[in-house]
Structure formats: structure tokens, C-alpha cells
Protein backbone atom coordinates (compact mmCIF):
# COMPACT_ATOMS: atom_id res chain seq x y z
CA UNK A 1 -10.38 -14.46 12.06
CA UNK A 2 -12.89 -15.09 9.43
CA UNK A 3 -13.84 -11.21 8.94
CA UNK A 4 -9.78 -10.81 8.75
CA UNK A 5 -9.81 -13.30 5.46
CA UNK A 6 -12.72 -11.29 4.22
CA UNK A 7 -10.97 -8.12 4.73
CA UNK A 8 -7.85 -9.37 3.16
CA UNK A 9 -9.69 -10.76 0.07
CA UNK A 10 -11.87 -7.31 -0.56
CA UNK A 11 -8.54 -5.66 -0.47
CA UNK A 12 -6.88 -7.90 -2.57
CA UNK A 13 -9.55 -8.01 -5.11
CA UNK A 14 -9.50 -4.35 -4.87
CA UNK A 15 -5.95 -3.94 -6.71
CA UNK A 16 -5.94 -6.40 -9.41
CA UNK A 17 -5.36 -3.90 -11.80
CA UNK A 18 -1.84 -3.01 -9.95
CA UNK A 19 1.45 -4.79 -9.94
CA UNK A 20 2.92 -6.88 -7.36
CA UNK A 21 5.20 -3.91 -6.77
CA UNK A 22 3.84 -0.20 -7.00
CA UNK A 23 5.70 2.99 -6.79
CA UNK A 24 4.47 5.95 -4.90
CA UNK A 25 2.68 7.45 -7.48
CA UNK A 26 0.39 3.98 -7.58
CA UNK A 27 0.21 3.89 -3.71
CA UNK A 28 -1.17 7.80 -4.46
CA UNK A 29 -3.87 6.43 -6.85
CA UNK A 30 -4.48 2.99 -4.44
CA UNK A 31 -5.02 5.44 -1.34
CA UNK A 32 -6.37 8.90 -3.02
CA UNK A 33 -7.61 9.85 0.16
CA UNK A 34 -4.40 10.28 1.41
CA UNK A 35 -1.92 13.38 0.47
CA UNK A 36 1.28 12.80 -1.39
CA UNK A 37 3.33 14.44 1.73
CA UNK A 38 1.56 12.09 4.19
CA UNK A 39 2.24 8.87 1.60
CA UNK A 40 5.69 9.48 1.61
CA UNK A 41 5.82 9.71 5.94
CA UNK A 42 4.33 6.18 5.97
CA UNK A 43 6.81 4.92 3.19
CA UNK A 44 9.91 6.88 5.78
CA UNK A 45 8.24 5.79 8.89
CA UNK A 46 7.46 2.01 7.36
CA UNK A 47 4.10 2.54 8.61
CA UNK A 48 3.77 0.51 5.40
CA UNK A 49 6.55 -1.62 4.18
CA UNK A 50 8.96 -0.45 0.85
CA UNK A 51 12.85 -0.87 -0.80
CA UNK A 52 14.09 2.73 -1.07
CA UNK A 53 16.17 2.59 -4.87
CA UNK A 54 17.76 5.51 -5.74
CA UNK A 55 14.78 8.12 -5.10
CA UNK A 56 12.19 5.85 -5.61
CA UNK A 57 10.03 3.42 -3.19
CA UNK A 58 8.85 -0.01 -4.36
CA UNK A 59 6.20 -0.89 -2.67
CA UNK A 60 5.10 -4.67 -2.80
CA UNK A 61 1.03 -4.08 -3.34
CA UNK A 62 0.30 -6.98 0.16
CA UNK A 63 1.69 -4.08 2.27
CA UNK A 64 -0.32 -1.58 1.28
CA UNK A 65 -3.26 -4.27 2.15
CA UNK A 66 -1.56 -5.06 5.23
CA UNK A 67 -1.66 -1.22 6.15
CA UNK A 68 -5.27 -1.20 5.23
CA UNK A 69 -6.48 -4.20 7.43
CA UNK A 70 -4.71 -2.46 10.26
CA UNK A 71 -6.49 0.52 9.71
């Protein structure tokens, strides 16, 4: 449990320069080793969590930490 704290620190530490909420654009710059297509199948397939508005995801920025603890 202790490495899963460390994890989740790194991580958040990692995207202080984002907002709470990112778009998909920002998730593309967070994750740039993933593809734009594949980004938006884990947005449709809430691999990691978002609020479809209009054509746009928001994304709150402690999924996209979730996702990568998972990982």
C-alpha cells in the first residue's frame, strides 16, 4: 500500500502544471505516448473516467492518475 501512495504522489506531482479538469487535447500532451485515436477509445470505453459536453470530454486530471496506477 505504501508503493501505491508513492505512485499516486509521483503522478500527482507529475501534472501540476494541468487543471483539475483537462480536455483531450491535455490528456494527449499528459500521455504523448499514446495516439489521439487510442485516447479517445479510453475516454468511449471509460477505461479512464470523463463528462462528454457537446463534442468535448472533461477529464478530471485524478483519473488520468488513476488510469496510470492501474497500468
Amino acid at each position: 500500500m505504501s508503493n501505491n501512495l508513492n505512485n499516486e504522489d509521483y503522478f500527482s506531482n507529475l501534472f501540476t502544471d494541468y487543471p483539475d479538469i483537462v480536455k483531450a487535447k491535455d490528456l494527449k500532451k499528459m500521455l504523448p505516448q499514446i495516439g489521439k485515436n487510442k485516447i479517445y477509445k479510453l475516454l468511449q470505453e471509460k477505461k479512464i473516467y470523463s463528462k462528454k459536453i457537446g463534442r468535448d470530454y472533461y477529464i478530471p486530471k485524478a483519473s488520468v492518475i488513476k488510469y496510470l496506477m492501474e497500468k
